[in-house]
N, C-alpha and C. Protein backbone atom coordinates (compact mmCIF):
# COMPACT_ATOMS: atom_id res chain seq x y z
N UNK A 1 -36.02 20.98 75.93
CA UNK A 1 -36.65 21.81 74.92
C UNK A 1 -35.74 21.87 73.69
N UNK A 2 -36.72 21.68 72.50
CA UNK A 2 -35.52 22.27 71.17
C UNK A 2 -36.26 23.46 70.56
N UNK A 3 -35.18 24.23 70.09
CA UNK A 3 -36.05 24.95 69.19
C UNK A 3 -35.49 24.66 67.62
N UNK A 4 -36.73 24.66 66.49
CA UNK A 4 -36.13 24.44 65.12
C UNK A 4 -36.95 25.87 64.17
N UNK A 5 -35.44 26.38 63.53
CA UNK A 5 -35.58 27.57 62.58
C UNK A 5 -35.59 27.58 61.46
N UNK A 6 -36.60 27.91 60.93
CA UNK A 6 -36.78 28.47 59.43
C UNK A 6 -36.56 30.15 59.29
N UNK A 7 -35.94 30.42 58.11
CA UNK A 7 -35.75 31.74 57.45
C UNK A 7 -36.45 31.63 56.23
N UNK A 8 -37.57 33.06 56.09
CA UNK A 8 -38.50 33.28 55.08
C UNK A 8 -37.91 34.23 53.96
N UNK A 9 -37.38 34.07 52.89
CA UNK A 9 -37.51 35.33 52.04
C UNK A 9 -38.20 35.57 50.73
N UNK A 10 -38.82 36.60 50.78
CA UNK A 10 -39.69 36.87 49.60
C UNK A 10 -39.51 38.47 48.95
N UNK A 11 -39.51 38.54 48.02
CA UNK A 11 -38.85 39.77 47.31
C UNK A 11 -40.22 40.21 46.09
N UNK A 12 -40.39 41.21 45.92
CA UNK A 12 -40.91 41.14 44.52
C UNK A 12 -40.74 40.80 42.94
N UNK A 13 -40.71 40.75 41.98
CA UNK A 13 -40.15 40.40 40.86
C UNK A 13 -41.12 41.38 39.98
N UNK A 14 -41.66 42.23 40.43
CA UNK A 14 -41.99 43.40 39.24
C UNK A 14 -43.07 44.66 39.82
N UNK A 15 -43.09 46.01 39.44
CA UNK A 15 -43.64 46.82 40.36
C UNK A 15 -45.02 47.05 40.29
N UNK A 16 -45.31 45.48 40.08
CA UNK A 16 -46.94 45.52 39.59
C UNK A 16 -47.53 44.53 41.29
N UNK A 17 -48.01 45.50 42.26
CA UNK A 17 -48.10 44.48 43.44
C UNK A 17 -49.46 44.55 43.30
N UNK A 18 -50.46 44.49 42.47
CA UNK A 18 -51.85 44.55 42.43
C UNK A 18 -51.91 42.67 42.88
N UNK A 19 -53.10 42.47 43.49
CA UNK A 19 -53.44 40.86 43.97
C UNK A 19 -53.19 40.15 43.63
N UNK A 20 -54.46 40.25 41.75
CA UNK A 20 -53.64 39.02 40.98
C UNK A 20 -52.26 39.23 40.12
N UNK A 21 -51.19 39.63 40.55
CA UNK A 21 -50.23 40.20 39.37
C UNK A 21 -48.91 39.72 40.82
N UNK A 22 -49.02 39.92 42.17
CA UNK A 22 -47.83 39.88 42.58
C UNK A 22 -47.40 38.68 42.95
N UNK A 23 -45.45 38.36 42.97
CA UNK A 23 -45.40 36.92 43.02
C UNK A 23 -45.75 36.40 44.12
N UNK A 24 -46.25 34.82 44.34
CA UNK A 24 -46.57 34.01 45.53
C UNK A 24 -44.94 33.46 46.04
N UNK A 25 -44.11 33.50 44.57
CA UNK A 25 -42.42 32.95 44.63
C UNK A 25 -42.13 33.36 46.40
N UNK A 26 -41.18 32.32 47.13
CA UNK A 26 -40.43 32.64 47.77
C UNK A 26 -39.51 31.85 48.70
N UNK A 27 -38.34 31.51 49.66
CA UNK A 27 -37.25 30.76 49.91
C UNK A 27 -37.78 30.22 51.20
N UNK A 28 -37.72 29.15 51.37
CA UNK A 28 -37.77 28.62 52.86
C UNK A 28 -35.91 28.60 52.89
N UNK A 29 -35.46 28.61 54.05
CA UNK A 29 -33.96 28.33 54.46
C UNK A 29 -34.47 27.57 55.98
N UNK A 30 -33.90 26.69 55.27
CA UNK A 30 -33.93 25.31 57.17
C UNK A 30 -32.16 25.49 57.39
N UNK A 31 -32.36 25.35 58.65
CA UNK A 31 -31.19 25.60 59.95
C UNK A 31 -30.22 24.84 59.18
N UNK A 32 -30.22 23.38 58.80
CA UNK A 32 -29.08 22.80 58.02
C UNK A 32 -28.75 23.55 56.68
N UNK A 33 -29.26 23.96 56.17
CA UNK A 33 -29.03 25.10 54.58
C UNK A 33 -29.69 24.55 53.99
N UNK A 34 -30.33 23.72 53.55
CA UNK A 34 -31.48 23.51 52.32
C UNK A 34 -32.33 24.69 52.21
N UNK A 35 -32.37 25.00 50.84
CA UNK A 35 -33.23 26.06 50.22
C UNK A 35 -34.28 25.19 49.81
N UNK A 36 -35.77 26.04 49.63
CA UNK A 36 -36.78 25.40 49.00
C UNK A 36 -37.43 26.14 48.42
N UNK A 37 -37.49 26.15 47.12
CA UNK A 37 -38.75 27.26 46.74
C UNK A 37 -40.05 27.14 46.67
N UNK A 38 -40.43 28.11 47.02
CA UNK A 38 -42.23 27.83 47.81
C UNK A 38 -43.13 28.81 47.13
N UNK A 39 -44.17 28.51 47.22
CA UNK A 39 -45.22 29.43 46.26
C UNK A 39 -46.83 29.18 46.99
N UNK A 40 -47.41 29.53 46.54
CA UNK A 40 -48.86 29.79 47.28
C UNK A 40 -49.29 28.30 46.08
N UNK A 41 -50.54 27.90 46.73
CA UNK A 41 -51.39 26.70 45.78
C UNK A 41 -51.47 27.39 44.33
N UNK A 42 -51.95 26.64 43.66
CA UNK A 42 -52.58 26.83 41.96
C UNK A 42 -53.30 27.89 42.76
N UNK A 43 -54.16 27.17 43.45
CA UNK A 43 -55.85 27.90 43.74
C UNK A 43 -55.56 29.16 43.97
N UNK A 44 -54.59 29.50 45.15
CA UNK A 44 -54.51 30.79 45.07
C UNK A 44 -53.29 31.66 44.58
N UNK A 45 -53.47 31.32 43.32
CA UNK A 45 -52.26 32.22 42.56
C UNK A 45 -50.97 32.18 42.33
N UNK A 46 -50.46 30.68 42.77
CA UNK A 46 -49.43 29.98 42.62
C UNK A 46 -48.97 29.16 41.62
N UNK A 47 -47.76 29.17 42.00
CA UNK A 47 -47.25 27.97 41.02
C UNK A 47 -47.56 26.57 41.13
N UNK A 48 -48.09 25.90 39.74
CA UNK A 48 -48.08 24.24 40.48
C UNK A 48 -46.80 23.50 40.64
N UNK A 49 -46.27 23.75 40.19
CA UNK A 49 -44.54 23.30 40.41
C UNK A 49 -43.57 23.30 41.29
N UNK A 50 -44.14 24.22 42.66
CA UNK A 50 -43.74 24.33 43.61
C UNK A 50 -44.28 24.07 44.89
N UNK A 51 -43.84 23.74 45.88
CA UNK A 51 -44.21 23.17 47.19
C UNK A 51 -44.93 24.46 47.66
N UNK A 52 -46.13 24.24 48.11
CA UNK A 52 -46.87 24.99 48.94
C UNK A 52 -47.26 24.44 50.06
N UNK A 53 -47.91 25.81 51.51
CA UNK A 53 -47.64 25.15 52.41
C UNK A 53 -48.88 24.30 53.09
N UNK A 54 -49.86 24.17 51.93
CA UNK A 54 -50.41 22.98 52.51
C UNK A 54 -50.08 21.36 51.95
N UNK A 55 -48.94 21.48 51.24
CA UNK A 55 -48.50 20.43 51.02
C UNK A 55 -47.48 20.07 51.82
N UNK A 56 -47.01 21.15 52.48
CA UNK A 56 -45.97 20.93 53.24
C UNK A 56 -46.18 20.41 54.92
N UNK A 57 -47.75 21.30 55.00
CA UNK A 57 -48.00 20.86 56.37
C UNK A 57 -48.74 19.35 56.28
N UNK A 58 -48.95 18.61 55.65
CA UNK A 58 -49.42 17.48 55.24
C UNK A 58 -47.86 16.49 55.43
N UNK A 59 -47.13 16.83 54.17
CA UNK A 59 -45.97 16.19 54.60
C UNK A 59 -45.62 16.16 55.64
N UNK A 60 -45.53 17.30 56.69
CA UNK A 60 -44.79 16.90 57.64
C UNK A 60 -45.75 15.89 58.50
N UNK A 61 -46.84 16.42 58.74
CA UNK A 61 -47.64 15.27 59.52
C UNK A 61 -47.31 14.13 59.03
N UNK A 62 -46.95 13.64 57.61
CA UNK A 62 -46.79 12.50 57.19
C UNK A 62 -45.29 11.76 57.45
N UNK A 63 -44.50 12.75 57.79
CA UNK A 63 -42.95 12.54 57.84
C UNK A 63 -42.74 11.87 59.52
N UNK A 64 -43.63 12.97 60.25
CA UNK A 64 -43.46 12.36 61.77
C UNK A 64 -44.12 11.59 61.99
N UNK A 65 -45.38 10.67 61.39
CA UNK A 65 -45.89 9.60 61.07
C UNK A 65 -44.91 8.65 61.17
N UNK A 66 -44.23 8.80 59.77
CA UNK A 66 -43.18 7.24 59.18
C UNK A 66 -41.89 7.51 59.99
N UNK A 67 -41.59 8.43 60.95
CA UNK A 67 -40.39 8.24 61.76
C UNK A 67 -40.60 8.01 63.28
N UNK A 68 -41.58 8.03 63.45
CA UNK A 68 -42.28 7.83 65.12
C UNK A 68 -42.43 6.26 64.67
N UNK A 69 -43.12 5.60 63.25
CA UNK A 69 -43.87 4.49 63.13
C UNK A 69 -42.35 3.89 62.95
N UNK A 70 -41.14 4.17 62.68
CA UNK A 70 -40.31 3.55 62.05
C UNK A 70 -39.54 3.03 63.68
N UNK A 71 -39.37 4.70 64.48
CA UNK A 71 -38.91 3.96 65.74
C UNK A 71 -39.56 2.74 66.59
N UNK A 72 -40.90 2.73 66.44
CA UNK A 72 -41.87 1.49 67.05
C UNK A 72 -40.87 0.21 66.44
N UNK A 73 -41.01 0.46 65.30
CA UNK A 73 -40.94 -1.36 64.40
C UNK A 73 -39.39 -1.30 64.98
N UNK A 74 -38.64 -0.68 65.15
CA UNK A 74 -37.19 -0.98 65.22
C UNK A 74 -37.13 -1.47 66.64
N UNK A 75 -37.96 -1.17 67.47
CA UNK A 75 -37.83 -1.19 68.96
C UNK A 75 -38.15 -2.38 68.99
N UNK A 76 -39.56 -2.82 68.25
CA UNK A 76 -39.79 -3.94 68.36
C UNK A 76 -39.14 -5.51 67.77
N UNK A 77 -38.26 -4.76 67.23
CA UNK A 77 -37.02 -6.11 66.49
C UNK A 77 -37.63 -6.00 64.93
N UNK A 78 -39.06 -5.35 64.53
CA UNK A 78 -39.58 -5.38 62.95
C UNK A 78 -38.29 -5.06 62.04
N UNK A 79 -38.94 -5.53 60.89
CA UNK A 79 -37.57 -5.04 60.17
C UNK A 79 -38.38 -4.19 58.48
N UNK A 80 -38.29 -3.29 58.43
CA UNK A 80 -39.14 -2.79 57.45
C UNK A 80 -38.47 -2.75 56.01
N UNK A 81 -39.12 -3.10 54.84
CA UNK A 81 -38.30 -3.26 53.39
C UNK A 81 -38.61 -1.67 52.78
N UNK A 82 -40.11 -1.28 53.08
CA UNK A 82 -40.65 0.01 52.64
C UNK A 82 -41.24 0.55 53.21
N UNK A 83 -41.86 2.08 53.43
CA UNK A 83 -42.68 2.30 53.78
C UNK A 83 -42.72 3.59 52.85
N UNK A 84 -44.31 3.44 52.83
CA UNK A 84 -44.98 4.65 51.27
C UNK A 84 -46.14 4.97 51.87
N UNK A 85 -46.84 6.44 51.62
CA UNK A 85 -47.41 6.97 52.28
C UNK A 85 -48.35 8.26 50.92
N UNK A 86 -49.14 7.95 50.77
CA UNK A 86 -50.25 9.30 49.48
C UNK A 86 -51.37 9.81 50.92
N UNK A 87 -50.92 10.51 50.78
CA UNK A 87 -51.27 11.79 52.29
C UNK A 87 -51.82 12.77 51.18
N UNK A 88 -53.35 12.96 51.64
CA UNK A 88 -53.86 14.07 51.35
C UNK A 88 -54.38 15.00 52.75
N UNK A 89 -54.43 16.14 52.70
CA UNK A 89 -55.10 17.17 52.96
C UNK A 89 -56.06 17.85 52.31
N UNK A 90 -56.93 17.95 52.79
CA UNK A 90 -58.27 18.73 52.31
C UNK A 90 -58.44 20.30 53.62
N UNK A 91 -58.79 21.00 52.70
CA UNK A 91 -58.98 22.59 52.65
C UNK A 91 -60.25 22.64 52.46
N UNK A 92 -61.26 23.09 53.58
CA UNK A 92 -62.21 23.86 53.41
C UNK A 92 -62.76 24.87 54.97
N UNK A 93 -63.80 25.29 54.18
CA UNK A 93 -64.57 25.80 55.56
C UNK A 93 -64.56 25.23 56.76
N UNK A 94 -63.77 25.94 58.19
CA UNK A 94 -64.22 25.42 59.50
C UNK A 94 -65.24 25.41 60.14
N UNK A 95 -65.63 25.23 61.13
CA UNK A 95 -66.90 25.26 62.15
C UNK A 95 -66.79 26.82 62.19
N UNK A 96 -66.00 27.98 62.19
CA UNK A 96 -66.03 28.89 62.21
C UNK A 96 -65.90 29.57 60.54
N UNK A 97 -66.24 29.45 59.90
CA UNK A 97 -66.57 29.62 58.29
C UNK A 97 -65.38 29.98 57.92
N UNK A 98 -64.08 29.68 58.48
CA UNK A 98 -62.70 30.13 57.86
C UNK A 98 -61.72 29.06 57.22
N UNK A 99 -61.28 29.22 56.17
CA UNK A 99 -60.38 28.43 55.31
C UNK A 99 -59.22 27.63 56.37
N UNK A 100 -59.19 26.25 55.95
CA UNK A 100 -58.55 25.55 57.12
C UNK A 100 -58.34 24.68 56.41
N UNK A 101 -57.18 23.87 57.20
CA UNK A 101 -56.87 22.03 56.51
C UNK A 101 -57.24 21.75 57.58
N UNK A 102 -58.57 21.07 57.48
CA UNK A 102 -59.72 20.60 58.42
C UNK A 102 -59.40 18.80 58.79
N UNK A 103 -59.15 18.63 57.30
CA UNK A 103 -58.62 16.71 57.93
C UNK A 103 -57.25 16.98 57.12
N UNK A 104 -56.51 15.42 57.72
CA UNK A 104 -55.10 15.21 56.38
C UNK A 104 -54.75 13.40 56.86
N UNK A 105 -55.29 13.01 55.36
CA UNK A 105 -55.66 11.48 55.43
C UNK A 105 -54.23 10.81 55.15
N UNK A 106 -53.91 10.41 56.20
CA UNK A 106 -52.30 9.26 56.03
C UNK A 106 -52.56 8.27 55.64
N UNK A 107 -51.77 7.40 54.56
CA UNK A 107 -52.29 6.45 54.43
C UNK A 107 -51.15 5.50 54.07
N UNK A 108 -50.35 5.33 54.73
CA UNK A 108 -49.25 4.46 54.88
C UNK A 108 -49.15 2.94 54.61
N UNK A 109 -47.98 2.38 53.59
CA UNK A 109 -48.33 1.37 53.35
C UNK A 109 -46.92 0.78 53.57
N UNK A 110 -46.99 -0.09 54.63
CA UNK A 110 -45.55 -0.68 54.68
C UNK A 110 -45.17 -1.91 54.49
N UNK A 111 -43.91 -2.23 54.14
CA UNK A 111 -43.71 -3.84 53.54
C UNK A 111 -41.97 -3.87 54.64
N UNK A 112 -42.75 -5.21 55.45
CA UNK A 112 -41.63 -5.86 56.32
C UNK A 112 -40.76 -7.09 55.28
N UNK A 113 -39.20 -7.25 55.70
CA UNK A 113 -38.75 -8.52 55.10
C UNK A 113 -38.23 -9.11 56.81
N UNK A 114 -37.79 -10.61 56.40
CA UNK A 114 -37.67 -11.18 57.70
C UNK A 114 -38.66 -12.41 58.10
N UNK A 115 -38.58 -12.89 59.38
CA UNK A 115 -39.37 -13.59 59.74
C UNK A 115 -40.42 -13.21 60.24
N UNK A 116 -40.26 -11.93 61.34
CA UNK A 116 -40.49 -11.38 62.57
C UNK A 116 -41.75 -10.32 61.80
N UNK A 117 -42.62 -10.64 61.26
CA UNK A 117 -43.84 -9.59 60.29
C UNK A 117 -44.53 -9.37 61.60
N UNK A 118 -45.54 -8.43 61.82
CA UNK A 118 -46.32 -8.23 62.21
C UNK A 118 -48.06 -8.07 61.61
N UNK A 119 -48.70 -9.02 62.39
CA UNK A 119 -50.09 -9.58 62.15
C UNK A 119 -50.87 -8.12 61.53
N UNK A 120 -52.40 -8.20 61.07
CA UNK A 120 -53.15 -6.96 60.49
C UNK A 120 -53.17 -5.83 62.24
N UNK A 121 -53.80 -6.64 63.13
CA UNK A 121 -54.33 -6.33 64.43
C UNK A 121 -52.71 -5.61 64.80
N UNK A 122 -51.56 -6.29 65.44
CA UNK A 122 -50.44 -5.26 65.65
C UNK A 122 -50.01 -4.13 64.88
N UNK A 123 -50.41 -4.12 63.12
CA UNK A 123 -50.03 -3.22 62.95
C UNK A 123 -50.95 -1.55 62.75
N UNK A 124 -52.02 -2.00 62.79
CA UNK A 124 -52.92 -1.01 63.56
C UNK A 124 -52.46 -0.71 64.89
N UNK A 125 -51.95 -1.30 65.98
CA UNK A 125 -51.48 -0.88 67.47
C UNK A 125 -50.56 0.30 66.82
N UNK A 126 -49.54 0.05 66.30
CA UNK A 126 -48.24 0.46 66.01
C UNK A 126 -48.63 1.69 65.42
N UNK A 127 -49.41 1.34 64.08
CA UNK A 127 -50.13 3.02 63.57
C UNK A 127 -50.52 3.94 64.71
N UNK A 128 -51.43 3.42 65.48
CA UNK A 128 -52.29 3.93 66.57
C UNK A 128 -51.06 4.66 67.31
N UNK A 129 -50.12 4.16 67.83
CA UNK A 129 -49.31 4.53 69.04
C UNK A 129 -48.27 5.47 68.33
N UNK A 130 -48.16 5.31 66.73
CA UNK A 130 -47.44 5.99 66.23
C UNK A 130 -48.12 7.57 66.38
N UNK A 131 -49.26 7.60 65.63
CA UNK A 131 -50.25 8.60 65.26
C UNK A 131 -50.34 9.72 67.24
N UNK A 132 -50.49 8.36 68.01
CA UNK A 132 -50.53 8.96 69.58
C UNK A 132 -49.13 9.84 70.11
N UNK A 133 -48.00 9.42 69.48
CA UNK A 133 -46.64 9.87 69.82
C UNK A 133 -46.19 10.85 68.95
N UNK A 134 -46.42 11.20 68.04
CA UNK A 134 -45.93 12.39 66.67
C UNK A 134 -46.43 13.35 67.41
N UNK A 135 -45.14 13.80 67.41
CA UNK A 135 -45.41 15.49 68.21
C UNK A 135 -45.97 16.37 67.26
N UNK A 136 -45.98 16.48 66.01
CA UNK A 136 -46.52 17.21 64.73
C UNK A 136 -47.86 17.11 65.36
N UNK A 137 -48.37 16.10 64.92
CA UNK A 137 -49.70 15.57 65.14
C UNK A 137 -50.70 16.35 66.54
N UNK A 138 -50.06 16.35 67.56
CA UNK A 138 -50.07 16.29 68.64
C UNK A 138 -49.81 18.22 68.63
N UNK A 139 -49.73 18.73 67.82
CA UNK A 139 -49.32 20.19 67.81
C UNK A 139 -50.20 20.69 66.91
N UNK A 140 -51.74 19.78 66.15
CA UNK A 140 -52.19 20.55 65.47
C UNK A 140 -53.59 20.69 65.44
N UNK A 141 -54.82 21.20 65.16
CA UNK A 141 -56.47 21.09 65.71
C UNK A 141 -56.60 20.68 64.36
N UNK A 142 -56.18 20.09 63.56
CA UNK A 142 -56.02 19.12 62.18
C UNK A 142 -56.70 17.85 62.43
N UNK A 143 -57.76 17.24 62.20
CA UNK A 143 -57.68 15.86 62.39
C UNK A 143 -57.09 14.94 61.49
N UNK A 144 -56.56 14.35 61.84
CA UNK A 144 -55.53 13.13 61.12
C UNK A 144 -55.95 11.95 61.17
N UNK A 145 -55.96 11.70 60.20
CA UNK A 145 -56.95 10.09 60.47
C UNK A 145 -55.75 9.18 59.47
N UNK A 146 -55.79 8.04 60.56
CA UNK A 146 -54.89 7.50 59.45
C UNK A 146 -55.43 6.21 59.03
N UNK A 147 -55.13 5.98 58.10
CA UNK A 147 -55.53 4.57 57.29
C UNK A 147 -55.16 3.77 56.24
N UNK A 148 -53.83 2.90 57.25
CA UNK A 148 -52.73 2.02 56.86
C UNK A 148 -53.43 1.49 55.41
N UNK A 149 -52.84 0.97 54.86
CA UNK A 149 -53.18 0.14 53.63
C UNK A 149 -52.30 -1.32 53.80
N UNK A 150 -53.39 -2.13 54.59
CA UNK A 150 -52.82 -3.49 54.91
C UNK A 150 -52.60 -4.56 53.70
């Protein structure tokens, strides 16, 4: 078992806490010390300049994507030059009429150097088994659909 910790802090910045008036501003702290400043979407009353957390829960699905997909290719002797990834999430109504990130579209595009490439057909396996092994993935009622860019 692991466990991994985040510390939340959020403060006010003026004694106006009416809906639209109070800040969305506030600190993620991860266990190694990186600070992040975080804010609610545009949409709801945020900053666009700052990471919100449906960009964040997207990234990460997208992060344990390209490091599950990265251990495959290494296992398999692949040798990867890049890998790039424009991951959206979409927000809407669930089957239960409540605000949700209902899909979050991966779309990974990787470039091997070497001899040893892998064909269109293996690297769909590799997506596939990647997408099957991400514990993120595997931790969320999110559907994730992914769709390499061969």
């Amino acid at each position: 078992m692991s466990e991994f910790k985040v510390k939340l802090e959020w403060k006010p910045d003026s004694e106006d806490f009416s809906y639209k008036n109070y800040t969305r501003t506030h600190q993620w702290i991860f266990g190694g010390g990186t600070e992040v400043t975080a804010s609610a979407a545009p949409e709801f009353l945020g900053k666009a300049e700052l990471v919100n957390p449906e960009e964040a829960f997207a990234a990460s699905l997208s992060s344990c994507h390209l490091l599950t997909f990265l251990a495959i290719a290494s296992f398999k002797k692949y040798i990867i030059k890049s890998y790039k990834d424009e991951t959206v999430a979409v927000v809407e109504k669930n089957k239960d009429n409540k605000q949700a990130v209902t899909r979050v579209f991966l779309r990974p595009k990787v470039e091997f150097s070497g001899e040893h490439i892998p064909d269109e057909e293996e690297m769909k396996k590799m997506h596939h088994k990647a997408h099957a092994e991400c514990f993120i993935s595997n931790s969320v009622i999110t559907e994730v659909i992914v769709e390499p860019v061969l």
